[in-house]
PDB file of N, CA and C in Angstrom:
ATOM      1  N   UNK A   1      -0.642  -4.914 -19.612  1.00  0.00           N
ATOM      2  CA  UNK A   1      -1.019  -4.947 -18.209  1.00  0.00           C
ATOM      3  C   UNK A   1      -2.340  -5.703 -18.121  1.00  0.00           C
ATOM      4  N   UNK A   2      -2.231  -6.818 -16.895  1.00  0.00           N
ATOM      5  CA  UNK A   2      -3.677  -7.412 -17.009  1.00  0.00           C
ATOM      6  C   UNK A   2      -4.066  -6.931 -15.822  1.00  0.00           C
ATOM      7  N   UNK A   3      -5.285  -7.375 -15.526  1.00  0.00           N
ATOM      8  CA  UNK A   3      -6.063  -6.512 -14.619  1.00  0.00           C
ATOM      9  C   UNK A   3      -6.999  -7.592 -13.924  1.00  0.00           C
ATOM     10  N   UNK A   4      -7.056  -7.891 -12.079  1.00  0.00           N
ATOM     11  CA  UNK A   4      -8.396  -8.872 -11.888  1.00  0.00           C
ATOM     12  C   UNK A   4      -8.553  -7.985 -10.787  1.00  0.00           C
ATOM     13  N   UNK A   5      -9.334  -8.828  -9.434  1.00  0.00           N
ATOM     14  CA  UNK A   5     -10.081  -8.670  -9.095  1.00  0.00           C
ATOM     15  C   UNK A   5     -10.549  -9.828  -7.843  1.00  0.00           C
ATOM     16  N   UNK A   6      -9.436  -9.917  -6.603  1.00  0.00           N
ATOM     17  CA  UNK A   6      -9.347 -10.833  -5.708  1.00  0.00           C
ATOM     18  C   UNK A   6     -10.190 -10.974  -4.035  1.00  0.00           C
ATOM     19  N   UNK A   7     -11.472 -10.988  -3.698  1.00  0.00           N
ATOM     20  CA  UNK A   7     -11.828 -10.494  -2.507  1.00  0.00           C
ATOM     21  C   UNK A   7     -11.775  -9.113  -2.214  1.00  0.00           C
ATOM     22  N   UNK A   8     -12.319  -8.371  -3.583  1.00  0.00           N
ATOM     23  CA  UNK A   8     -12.134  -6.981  -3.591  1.00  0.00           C
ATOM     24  C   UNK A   8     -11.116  -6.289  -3.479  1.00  0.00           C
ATOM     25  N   UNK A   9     -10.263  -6.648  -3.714  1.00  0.00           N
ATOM     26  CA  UNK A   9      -8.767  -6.003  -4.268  1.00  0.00           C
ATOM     27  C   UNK A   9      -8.498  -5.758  -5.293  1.00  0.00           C
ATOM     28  N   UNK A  10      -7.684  -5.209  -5.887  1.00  0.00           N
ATOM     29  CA  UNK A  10      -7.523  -5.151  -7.569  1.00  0.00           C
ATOM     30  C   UNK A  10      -6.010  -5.600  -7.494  1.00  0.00           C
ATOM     31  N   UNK A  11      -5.782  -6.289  -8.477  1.00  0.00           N
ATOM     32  CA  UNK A  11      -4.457  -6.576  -8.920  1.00  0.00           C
ATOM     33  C   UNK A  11      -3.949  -6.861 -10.373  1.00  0.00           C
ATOM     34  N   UNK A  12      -2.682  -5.730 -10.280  1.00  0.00           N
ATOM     35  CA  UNK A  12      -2.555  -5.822 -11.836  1.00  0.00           C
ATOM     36  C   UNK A  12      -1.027  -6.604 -12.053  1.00  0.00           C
ATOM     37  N   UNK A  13      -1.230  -7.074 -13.163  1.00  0.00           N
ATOM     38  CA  UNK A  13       0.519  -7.435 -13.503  1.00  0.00           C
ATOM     39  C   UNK A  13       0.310  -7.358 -14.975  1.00  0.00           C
ATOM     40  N   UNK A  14       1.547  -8.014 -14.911  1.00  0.00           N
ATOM     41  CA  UNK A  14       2.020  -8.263 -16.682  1.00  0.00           C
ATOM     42  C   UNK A  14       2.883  -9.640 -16.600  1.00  0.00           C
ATOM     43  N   UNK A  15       3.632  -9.952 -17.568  1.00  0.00           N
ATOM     44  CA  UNK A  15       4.131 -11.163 -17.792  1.00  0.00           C
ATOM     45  C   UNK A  15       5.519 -10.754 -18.179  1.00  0.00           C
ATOM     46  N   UNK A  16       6.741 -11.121 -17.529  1.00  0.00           N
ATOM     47  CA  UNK A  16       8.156 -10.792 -17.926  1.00  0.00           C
ATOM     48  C   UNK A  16       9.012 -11.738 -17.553  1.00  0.00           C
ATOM     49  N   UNK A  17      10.206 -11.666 -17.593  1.00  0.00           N
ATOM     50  CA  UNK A  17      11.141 -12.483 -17.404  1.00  0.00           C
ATOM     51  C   UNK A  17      11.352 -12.771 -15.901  1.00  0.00           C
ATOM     52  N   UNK A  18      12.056 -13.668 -15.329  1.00  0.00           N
ATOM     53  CA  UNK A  18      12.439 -13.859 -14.518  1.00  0.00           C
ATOM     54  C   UNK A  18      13.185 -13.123 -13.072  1.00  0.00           C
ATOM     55  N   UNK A  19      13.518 -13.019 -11.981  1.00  0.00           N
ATOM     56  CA  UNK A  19      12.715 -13.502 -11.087  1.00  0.00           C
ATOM     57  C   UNK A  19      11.396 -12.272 -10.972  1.00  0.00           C
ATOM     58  N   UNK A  20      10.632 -13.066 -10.649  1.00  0.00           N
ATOM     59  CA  UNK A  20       8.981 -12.401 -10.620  1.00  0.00           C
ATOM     60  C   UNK A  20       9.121 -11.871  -9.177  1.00  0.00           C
ATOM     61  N   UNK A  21       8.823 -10.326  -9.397  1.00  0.00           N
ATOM     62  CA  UNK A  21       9.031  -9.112  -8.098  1.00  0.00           C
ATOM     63  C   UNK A  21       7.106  -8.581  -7.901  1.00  0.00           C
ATOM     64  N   UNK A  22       7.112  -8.246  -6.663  1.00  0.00           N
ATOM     65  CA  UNK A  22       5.696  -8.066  -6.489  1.00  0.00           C
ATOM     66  C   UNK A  22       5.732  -6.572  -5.270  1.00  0.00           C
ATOM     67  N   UNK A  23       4.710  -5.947  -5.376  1.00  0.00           N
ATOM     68  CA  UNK A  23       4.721  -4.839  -4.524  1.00  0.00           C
ATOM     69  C   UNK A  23       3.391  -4.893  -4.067  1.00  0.00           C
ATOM     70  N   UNK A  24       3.137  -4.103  -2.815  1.00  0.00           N
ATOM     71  CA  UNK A  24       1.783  -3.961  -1.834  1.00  0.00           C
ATOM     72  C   UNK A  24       1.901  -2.489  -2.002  1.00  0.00           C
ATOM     73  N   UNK A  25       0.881  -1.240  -2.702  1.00  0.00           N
ATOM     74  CA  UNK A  25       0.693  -0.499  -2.971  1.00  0.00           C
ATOM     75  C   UNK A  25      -0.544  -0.039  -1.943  1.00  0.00           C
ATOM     76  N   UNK A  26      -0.701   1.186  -0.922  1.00  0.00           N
ATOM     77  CA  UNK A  26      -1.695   1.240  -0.497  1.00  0.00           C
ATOM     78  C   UNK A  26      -1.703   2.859  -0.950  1.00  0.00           C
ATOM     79  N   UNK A  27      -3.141   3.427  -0.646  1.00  0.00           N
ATOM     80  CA  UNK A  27      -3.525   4.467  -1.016  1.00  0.00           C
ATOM     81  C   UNK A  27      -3.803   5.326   0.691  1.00  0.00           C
ATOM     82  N   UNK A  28      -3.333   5.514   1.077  1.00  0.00           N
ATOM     83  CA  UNK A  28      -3.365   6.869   2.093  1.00  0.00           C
ATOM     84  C   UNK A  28      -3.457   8.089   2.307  1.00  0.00           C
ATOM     85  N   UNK A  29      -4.429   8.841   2.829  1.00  0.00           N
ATOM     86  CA  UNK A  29      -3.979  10.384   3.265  1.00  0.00           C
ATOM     87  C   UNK A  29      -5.140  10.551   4.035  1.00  0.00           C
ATOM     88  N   UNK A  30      -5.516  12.122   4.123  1.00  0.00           N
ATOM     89  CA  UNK A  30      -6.605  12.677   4.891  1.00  0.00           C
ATOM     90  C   UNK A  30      -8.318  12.577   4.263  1.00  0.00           C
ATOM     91  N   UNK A  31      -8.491  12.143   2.481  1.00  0.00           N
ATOM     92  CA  UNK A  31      -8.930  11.400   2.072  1.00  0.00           C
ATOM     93  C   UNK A  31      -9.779  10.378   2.468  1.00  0.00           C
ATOM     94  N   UNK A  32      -9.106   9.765   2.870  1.00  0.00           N
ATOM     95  CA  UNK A  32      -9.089   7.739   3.026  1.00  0.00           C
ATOM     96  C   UNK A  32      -9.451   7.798   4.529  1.00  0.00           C
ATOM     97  N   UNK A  33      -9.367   8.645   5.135  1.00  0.00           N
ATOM     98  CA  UNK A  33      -9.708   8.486   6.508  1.00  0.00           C
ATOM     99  C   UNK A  33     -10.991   9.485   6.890  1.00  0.00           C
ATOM    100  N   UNK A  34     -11.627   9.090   8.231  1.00  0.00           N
ATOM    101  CA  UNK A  34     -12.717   9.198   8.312  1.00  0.00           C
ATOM    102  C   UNK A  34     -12.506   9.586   9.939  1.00  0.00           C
ATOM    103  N   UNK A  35     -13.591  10.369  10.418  1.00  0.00           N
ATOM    104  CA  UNK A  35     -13.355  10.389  11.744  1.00  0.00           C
ATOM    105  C   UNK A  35     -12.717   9.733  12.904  1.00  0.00           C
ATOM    106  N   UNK A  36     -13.332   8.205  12.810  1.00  0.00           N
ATOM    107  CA  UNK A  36     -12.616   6.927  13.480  1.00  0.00           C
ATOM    108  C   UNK A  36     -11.710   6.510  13.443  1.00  0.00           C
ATOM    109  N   UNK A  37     -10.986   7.057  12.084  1.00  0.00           N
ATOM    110  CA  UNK A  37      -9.297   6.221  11.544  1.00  0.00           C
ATOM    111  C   UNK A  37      -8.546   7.618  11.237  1.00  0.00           C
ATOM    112  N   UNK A  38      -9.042   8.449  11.982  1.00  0.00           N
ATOM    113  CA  UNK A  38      -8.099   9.877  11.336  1.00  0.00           C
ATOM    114  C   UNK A  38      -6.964   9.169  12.528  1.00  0.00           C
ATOM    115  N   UNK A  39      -5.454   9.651  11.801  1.00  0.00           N
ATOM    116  CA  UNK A  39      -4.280   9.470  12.446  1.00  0.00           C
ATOM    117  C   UNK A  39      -3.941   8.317  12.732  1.00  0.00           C
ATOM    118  N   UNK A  40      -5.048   7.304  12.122  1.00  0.00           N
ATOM    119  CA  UNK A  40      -4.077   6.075  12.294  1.00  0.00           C
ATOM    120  C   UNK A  40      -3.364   5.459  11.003  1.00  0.00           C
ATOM    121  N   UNK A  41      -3.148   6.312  10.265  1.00  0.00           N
ATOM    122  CA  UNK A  41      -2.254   6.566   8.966  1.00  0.00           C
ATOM    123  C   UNK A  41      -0.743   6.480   9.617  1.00  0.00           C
ATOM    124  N   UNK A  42      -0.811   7.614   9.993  1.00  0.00           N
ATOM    125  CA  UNK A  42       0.872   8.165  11.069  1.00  0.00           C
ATOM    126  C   UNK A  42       0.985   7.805  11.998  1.00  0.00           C
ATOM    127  N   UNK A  43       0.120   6.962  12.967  1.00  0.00           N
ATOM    128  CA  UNK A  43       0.489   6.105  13.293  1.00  0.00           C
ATOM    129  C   UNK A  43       1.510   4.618  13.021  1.00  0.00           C
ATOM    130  N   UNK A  44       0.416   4.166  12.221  1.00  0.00           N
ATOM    131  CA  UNK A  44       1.162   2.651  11.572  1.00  0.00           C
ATOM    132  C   UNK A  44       2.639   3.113  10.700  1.00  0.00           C
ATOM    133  N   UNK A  45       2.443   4.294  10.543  1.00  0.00           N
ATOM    134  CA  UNK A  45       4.275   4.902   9.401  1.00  0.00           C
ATOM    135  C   UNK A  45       4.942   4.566  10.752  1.00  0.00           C
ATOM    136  N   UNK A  46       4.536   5.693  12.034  1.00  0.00           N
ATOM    137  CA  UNK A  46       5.764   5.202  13.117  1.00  0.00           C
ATOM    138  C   UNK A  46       6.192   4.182  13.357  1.00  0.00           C
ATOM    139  N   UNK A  47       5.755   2.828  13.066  1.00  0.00           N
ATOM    140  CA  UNK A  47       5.960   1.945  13.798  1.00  0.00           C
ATOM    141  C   UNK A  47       6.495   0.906  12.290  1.00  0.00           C
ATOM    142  N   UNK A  48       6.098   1.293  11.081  1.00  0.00           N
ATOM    143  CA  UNK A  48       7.137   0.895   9.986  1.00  0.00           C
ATOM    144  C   UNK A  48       8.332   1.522   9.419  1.00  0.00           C
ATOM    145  N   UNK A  49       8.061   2.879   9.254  1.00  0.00           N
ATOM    146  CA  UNK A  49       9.916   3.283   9.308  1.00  0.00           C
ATOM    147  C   UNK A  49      10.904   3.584   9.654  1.00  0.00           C
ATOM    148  N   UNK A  50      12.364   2.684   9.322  1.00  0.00           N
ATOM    149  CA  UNK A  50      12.893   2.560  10.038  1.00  0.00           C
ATOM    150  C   UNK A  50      13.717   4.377  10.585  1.00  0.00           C
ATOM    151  N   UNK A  51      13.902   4.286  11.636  1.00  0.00           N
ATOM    152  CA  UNK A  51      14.431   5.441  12.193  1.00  0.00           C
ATOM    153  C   UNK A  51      15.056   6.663  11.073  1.00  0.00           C
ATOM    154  N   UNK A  52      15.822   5.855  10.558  1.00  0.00           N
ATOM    155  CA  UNK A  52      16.860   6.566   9.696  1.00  0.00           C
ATOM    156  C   UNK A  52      16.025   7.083   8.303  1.00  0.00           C
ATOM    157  N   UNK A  53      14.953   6.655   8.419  1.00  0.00           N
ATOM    158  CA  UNK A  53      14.310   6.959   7.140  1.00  0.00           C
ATOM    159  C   UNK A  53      13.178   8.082   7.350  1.00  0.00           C
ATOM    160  N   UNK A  54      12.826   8.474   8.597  1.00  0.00           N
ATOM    161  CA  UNK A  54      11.524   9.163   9.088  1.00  0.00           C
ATOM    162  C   UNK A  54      12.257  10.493   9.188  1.00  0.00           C
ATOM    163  N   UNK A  55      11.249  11.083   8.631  1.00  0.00           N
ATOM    164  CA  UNK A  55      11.818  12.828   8.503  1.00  0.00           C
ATOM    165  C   UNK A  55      10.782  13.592   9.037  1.00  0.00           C
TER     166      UNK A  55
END
Protein backbone atom coordinates (compact mmCIF):
# COMPACT_ATOMS: atom_id res chain seq x y z
CA UNK A 1 0.00 0.00 0.00
CA UNK A 2 1.42 3.42 -0.93
CA UNK A 3 0.46 6.32 0.76
CA UNK A 4 0.50 10.46 -0.41
CA UNK A 5 -0.85 13.35 0.28
CA UNK A 6 -2.95 15.69 -2.33
CA UNK A 7 -4.26 19.36 -1.16
CA UNK A 8 -4.67 17.75 2.13
CA UNK A 9 -6.26 14.64 1.37
CA UNK A 10 -4.72 11.40 1.86
CA UNK A 11 -4.68 8.85 -0.74
CA UNK A 12 -3.73 5.42 -0.71
CA UNK A 13 -3.38 2.72 -3.44
CA UNK A 14 -1.40 -0.09 -4.54
CA UNK A 15 -0.47 -1.34 -7.96
CA UNK A 16 -2.57 -4.36 -9.63
CA UNK A 17 -3.82 -5.58 -12.63
CA UNK A 18 -6.13 -4.20 -14.79
CA UNK A 19 -9.03 -2.33 -15.02
CA UNK A 20 -7.92 0.23 -12.26
CA UNK A 21 -11.18 0.74 -9.75
CA UNK A 22 -11.12 3.76 -7.37
CA UNK A 23 -13.41 4.66 -4.33
CA UNK A 24 -14.31 8.14 -2.42
CA UNK A 25 -14.26 7.07 1.23
CA UNK A 26 -15.62 9.75 3.63
CA UNK A 27 -15.58 9.67 7.37
CA UNK A 28 -18.99 10.76 9.00
CA UNK A 29 -20.97 10.80 12.20
CA UNK A 30 -21.78 12.94 15.29
CA UNK A 31 -17.93 13.18 15.67
CA UNK A 32 -17.12 15.08 12.50
CA UNK A 33 -19.76 17.49 13.05
CA UNK A 34 -19.89 20.52 14.96
CA UNK A 35 -22.65 22.77 15.91
CA UNK A 36 -22.98 24.47 12.37
CA UNK A 37 -22.91 21.14 10.33
CA UNK A 38 -24.82 18.99 12.89
CA UNK A 39 -27.45 17.15 10.51
CA UNK A 40 -26.09 18.01 7.51
CA UNK A 41 -24.68 14.45 7.40
CA UNK A 42 -28.51 13.09 6.98
CA UNK A 43 -29.19 15.43 5.14
CA UNK A 44 -26.85 14.98 2.04
CA UNK A 45 -27.68 10.69 2.67
CA UNK A 46 -31.39 11.92 1.76
CA UNK A 47 -30.71 13.26 -1.22
CA UNK A 48 -27.99 10.35 -2.27
CA UNK A 49 -29.84 7.20 -1.53
CA UNK A 50 -31.62 5.82 -3.72
CA UNK A 51 -35.20 5.18 -2.26
CA UNK A 52 -34.98 1.53 -2.22
CA UNK A 53 -31.89 1.56 -0.32
CA UNK A 54 -32.83 4.04 2.74
CA UNK A 55 -33.99 2.28 5.81
Amino acid sequence: MQQTEHQGIPLLWRDGPAPLTGALVFRVGARDEDFRTAQVTHAVELFDVPDDEFH
